[in-house]
Structures are given as structure tokens and as C-alpha cells.
PDB file of N, CA and C in Angstrom:
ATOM      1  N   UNK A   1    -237.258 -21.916 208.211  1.00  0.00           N
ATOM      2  CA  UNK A   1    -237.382 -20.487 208.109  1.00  0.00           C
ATOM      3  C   UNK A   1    -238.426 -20.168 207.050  1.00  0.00           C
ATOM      4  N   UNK A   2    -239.740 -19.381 207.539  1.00  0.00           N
ATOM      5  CA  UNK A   2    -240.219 -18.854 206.419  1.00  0.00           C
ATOM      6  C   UNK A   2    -240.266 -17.809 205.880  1.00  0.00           C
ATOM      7  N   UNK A   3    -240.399 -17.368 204.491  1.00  0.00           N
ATOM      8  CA  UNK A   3    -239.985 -15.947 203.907  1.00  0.00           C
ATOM      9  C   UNK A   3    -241.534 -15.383 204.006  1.00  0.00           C
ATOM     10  N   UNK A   4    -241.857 -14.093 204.205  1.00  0.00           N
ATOM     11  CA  UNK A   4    -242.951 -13.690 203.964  1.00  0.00           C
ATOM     12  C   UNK A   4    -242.670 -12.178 203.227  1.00  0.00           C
ATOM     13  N   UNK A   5    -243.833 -11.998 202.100  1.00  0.00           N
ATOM     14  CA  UNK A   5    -243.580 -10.573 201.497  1.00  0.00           C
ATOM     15  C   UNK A   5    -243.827  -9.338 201.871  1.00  0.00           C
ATOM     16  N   UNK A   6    -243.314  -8.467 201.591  1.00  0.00           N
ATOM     17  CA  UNK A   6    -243.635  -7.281 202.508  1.00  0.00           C
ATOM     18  C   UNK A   6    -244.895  -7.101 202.190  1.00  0.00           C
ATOM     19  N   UNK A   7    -245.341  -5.649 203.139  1.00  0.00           N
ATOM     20  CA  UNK A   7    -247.328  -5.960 202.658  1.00  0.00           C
ATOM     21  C   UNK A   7    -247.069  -4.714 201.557  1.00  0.00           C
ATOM     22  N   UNK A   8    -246.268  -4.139 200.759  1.00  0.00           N
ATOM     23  CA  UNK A   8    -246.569  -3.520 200.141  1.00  0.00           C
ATOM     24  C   UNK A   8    -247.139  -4.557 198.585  1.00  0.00           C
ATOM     25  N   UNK A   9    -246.429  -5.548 198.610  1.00  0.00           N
ATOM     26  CA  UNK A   9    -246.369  -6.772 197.478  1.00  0.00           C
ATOM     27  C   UNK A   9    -248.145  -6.842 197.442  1.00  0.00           C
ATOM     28  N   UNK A  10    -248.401  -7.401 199.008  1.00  0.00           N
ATOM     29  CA  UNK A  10    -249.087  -7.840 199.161  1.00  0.00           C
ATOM     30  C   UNK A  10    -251.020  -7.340 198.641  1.00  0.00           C
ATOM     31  N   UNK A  11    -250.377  -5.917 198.899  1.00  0.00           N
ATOM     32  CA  UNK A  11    -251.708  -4.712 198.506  1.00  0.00           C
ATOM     33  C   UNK A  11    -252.549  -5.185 196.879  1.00  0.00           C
ATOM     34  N   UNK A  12    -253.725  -5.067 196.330  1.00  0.00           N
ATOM     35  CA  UNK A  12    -253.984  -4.586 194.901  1.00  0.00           C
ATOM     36  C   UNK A  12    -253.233  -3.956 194.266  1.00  0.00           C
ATOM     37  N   UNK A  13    -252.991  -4.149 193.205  1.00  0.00           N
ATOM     38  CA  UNK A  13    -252.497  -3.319 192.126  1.00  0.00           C
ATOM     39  C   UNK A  13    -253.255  -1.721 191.669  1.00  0.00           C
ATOM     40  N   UNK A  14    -254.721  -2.443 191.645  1.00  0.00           N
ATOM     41  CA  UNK A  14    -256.061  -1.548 190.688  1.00  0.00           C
ATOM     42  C   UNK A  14    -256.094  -0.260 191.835  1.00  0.00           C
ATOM     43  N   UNK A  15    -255.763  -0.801 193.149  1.00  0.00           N
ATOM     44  CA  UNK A  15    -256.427   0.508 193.836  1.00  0.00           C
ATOM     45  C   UNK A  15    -255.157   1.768 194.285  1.00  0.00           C
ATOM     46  N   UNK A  16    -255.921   2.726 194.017  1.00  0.00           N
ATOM     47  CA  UNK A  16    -255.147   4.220 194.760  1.00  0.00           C
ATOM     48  C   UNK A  16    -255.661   4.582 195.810  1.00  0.00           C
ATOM     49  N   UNK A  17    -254.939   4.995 196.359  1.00  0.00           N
ATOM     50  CA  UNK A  17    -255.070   6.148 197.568  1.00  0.00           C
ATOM     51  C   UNK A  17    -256.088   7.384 197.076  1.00  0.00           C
ATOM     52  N   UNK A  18    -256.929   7.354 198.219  1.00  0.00           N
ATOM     53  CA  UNK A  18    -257.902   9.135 197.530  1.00  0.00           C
ATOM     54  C   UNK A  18    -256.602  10.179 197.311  1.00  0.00           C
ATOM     55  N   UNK A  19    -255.619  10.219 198.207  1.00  0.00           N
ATOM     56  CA  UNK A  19    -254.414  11.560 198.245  1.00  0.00           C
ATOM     57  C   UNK A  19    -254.056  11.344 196.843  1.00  0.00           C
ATOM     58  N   UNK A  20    -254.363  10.500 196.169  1.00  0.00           N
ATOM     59  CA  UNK A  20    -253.503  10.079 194.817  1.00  0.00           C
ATOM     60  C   UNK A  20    -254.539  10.755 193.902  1.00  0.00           C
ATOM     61  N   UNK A  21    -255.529  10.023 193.758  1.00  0.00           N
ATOM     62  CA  UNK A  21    -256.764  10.216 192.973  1.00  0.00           C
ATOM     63  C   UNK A  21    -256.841  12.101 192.801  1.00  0.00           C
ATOM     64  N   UNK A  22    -256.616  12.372 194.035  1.00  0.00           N
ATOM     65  CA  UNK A  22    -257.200  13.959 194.533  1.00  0.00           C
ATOM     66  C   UNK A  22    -255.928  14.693 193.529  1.00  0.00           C
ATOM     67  N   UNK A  23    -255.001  14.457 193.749  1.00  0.00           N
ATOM     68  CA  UNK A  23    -253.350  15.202 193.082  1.00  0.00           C
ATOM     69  C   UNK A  23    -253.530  14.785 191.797  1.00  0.00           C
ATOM     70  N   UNK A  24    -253.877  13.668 191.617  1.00  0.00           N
ATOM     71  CA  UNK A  24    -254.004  13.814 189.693  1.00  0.00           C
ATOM     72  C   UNK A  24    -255.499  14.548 189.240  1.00  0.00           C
ATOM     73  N   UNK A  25    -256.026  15.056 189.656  1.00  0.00           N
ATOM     74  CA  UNK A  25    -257.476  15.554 189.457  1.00  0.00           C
ATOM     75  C   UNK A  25    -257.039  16.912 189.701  1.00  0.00           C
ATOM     76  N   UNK A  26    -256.378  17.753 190.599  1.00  0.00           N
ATOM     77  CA  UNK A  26    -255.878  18.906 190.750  1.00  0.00           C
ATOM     78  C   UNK A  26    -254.806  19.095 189.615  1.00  0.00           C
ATOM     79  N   UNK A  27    -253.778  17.867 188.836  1.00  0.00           N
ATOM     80  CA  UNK A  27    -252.726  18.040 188.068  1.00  0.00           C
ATOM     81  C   UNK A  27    -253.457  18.611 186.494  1.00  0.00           C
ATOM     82  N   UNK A  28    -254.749  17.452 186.811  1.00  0.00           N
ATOM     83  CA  UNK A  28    -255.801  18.098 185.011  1.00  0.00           C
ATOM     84  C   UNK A  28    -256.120  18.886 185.079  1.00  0.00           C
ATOM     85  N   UNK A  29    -257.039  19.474 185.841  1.00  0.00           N
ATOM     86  CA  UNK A  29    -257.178  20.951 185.848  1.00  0.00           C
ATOM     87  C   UNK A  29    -256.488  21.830 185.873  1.00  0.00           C
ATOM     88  N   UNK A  30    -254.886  21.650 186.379  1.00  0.00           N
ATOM     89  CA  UNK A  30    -254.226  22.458 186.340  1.00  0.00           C
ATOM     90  C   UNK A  30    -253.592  22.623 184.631  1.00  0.00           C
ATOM     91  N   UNK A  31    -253.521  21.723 184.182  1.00  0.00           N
ATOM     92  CA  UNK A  31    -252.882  21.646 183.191  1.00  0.00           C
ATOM     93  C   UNK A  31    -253.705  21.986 182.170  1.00  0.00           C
ATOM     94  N   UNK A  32    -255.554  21.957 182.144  1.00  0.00           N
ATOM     95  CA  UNK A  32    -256.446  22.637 181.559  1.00  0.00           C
ATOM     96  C   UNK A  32    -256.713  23.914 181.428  1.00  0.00           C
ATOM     97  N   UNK A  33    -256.293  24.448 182.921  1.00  0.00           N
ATOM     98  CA  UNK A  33    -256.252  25.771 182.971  1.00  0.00           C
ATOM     99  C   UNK A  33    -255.265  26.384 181.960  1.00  0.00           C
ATOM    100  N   UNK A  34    -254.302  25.688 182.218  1.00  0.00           N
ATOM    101  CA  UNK A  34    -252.468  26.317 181.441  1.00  0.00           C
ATOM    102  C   UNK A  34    -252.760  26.131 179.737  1.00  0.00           C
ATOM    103  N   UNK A  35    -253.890  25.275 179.267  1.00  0.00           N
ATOM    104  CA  UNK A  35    -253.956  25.486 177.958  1.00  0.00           C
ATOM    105  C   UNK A  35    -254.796  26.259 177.362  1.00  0.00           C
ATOM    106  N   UNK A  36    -255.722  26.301 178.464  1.00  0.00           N
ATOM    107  CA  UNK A  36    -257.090  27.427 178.136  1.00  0.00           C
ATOM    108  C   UNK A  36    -256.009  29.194 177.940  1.00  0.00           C
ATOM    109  N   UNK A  37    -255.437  29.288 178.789  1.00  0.00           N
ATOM    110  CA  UNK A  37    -254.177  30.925 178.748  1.00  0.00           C
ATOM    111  C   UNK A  37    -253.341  30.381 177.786  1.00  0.00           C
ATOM    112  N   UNK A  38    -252.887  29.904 177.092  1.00  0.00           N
ATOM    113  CA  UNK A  38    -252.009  29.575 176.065  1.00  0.00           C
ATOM    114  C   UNK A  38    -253.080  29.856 174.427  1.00  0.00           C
ATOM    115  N   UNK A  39    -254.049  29.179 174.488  1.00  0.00           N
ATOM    116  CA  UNK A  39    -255.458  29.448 173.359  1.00  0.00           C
ATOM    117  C   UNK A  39    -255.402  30.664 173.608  1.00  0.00           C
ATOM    118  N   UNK A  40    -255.921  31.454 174.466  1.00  0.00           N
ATOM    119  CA  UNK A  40    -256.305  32.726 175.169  1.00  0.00           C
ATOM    120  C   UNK A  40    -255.246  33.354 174.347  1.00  0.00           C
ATOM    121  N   UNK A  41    -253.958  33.507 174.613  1.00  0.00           N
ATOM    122  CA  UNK A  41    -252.534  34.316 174.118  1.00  0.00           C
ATOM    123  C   UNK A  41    -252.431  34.204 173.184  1.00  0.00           C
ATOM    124  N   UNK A  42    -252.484  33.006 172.348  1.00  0.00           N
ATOM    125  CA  UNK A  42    -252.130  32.671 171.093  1.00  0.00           C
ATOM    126  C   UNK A  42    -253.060  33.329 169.961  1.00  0.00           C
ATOM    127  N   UNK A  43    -254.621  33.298 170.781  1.00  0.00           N
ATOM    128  CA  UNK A  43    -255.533  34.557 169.621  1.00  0.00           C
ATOM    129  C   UNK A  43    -255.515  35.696 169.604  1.00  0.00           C
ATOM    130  N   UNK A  44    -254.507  36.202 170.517  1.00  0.00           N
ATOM    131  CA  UNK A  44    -254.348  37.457 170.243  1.00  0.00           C
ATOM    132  C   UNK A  44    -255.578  38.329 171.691  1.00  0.00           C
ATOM    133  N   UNK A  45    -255.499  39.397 171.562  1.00  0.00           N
ATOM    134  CA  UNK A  45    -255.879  40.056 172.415  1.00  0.00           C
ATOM    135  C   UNK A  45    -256.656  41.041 172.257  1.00  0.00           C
ATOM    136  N   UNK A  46    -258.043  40.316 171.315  1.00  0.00           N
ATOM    137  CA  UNK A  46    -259.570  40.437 171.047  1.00  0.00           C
ATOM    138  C   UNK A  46    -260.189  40.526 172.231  1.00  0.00           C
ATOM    139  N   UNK A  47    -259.961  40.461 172.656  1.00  0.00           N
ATOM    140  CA  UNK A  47    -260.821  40.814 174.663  1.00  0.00           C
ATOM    141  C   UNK A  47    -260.395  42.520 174.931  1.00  0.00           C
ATOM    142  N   UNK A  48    -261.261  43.025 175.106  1.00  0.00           N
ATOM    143  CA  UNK A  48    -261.017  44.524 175.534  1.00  0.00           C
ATOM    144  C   UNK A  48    -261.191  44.168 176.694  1.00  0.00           C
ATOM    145  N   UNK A  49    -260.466  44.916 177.384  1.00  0.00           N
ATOM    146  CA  UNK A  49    -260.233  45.490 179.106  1.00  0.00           C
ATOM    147  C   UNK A  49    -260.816  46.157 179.673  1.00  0.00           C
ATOM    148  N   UNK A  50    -261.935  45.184 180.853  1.00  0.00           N
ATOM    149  CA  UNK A  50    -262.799  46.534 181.418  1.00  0.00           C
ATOM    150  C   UNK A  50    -263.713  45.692 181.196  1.00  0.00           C
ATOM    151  N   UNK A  51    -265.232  46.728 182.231  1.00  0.00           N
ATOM    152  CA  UNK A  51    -266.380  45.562 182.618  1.00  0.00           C
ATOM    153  C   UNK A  51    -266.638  45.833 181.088  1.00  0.00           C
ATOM    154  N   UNK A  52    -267.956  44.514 181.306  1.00  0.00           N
ATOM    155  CA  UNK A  52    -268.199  44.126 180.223  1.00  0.00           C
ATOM    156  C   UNK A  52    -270.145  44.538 180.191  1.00  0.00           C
ATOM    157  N   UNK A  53    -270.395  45.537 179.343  1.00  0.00           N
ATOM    158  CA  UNK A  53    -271.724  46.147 179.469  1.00  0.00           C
ATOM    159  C   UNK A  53    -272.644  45.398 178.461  1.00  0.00           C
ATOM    160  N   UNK A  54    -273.980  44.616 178.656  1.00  0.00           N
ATOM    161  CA  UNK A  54    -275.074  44.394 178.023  1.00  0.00           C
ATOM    162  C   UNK A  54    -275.614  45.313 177.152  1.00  0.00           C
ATOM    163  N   UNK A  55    -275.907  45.248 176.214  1.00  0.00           N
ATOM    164  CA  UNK A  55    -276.760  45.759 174.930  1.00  0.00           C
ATOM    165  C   UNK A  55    -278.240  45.598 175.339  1.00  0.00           C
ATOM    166  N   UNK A  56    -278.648  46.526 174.775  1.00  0.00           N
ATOM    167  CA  UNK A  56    -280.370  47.013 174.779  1.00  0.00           C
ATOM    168  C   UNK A  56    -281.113  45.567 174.780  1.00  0.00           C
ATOM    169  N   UNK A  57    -280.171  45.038 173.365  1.00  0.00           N
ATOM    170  CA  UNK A  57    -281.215  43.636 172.966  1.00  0.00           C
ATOM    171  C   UNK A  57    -280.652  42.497 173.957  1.00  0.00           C
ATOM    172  N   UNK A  58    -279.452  42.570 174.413  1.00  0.00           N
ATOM    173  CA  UNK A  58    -279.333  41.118 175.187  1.00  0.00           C
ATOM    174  C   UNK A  58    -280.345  41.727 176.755  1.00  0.00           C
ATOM    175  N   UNK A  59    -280.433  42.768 177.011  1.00  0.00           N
ATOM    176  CA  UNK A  59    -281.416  43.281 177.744  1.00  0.00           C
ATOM    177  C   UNK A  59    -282.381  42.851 177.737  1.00  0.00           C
ATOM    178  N   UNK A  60    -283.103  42.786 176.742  1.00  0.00           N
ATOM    179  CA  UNK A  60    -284.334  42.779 176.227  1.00  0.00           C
ATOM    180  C   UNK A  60    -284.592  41.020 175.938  1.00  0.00           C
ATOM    181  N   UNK A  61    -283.395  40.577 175.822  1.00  0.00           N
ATOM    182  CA  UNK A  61    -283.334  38.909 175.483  1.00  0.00           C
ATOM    183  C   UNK A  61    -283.844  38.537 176.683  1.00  0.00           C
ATOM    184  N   UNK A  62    -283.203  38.991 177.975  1.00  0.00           N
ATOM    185  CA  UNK A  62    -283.375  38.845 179.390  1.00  0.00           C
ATOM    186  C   UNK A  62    -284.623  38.762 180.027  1.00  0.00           C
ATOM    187  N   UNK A  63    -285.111  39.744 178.860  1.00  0.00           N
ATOM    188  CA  UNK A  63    -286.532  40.614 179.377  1.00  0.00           C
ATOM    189  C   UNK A  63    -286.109  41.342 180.546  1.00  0.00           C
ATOM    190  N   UNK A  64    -285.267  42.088 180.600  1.00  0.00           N
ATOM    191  CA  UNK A  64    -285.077  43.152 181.691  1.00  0.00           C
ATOM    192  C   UNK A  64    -285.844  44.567 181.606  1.00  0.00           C
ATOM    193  N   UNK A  65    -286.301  44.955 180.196  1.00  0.00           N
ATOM    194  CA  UNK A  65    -285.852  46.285 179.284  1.00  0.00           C
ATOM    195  C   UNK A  65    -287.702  45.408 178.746  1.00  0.00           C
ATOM    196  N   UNK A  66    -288.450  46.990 178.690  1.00  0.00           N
ATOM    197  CA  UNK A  66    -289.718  47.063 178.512  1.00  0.00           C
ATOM    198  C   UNK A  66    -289.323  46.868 176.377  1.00  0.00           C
ATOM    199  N   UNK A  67    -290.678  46.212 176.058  1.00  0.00           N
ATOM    200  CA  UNK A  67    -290.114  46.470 173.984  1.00  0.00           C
ATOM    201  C   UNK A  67    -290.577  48.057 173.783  1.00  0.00           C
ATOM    202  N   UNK A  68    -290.667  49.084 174.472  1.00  0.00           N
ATOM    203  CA  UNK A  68    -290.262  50.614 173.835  1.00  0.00           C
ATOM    204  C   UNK A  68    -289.236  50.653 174.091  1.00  0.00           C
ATOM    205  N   UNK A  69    -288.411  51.446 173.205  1.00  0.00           N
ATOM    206  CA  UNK A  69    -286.938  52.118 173.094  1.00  0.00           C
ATOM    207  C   UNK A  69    -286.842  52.596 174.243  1.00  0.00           C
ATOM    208  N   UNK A  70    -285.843  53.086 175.040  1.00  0.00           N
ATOM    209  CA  UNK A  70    -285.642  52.920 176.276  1.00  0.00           C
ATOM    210  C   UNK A  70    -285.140  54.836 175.830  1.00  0.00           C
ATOM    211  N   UNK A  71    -285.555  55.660 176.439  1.00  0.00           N
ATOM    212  CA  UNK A  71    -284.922  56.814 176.712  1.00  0.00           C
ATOM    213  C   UNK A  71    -283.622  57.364 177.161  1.00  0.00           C
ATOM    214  N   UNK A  72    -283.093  58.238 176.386  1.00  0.00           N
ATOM    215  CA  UNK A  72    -281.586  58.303 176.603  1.00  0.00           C
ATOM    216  C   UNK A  72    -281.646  59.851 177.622  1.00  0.00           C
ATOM    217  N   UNK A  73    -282.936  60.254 178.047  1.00  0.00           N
ATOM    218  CA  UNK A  73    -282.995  61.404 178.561  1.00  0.00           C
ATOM    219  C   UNK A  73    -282.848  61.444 180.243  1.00  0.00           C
ATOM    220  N   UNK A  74    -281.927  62.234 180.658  1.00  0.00           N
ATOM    221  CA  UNK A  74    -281.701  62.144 181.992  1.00  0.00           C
ATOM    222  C   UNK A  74    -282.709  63.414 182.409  1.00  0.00           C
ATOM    223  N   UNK A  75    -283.174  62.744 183.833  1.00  0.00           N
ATOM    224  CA  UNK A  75    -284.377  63.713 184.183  1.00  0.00           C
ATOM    225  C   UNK A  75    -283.683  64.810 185.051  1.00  0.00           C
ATOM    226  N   UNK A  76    -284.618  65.566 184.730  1.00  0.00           N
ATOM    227  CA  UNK A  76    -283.795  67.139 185.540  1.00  0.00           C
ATOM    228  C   UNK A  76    -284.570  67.733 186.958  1.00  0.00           C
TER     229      UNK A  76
END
């Protein structure tokens, strides 16, 4: 009678499954995300609410915005 091992014995040790690889790669990020909102909460709630509007000079950093002062006059 001979004994033979199952083929799970039989497999590598070193290698994973991509389904494996893929679920621990979704588990870090997930768990990156969950510390990034924990930092986020923990400093408090220095973020004002609401879009977030560019300044003349980050304008101008852009070069969007000519270097004259830009007119605050609405035309009639």
C-alpha cells in the first residue's frame, strides 16, 4: 500500500493566490484610509466647509491672472 500526500502538502509554501494578494492590498488601503479620518478627527475641525476658492496670488502662481490687479468692478 502506498501513502501519498494530499496536493495541498504538496503546493509551495512562498506562493499566493492573486485573490489573496488582491484582499490584502484592498485590507491596506482600507486600513490607510481608516487612519488618514482618525488624524483628520483627532486635529480637530480646521477644514471649513464648502468649495474651496483660489487667491489672486495662487492665481497668479498658475499664471491664470494677468500681474495688474485684477478689477473688482462689475460692468454695467
Amino acid at each position: 500500500m502506498t501513502l501519498q500526500a494530499p496536493s495541498s502538502i504538496l503546493q509551495p509554501m512562498g506562493k499566493k493566490g492573486t485573490s489573496v494578494l488582491k484582499r490584502q492590498r484592498e485590507l491596506k488601503k482600507a486600513e490607510k484610509a481608516a487612519e488618514k479620518r482618525e488624524r483628520r478627527t483627532e486635529q480637530g475641525g480646521d477644514r471649513k466647509p464648502g468649495p474651496q476658492v483660489a487667491s489672486v496670488d495662487d492665481l497668479r502662481g498658475y499664471g491664470m491672472v494677468d500681474e495688474e490687479e485684477p478689477s473688482h468692478k462689475q460692468p454695467s
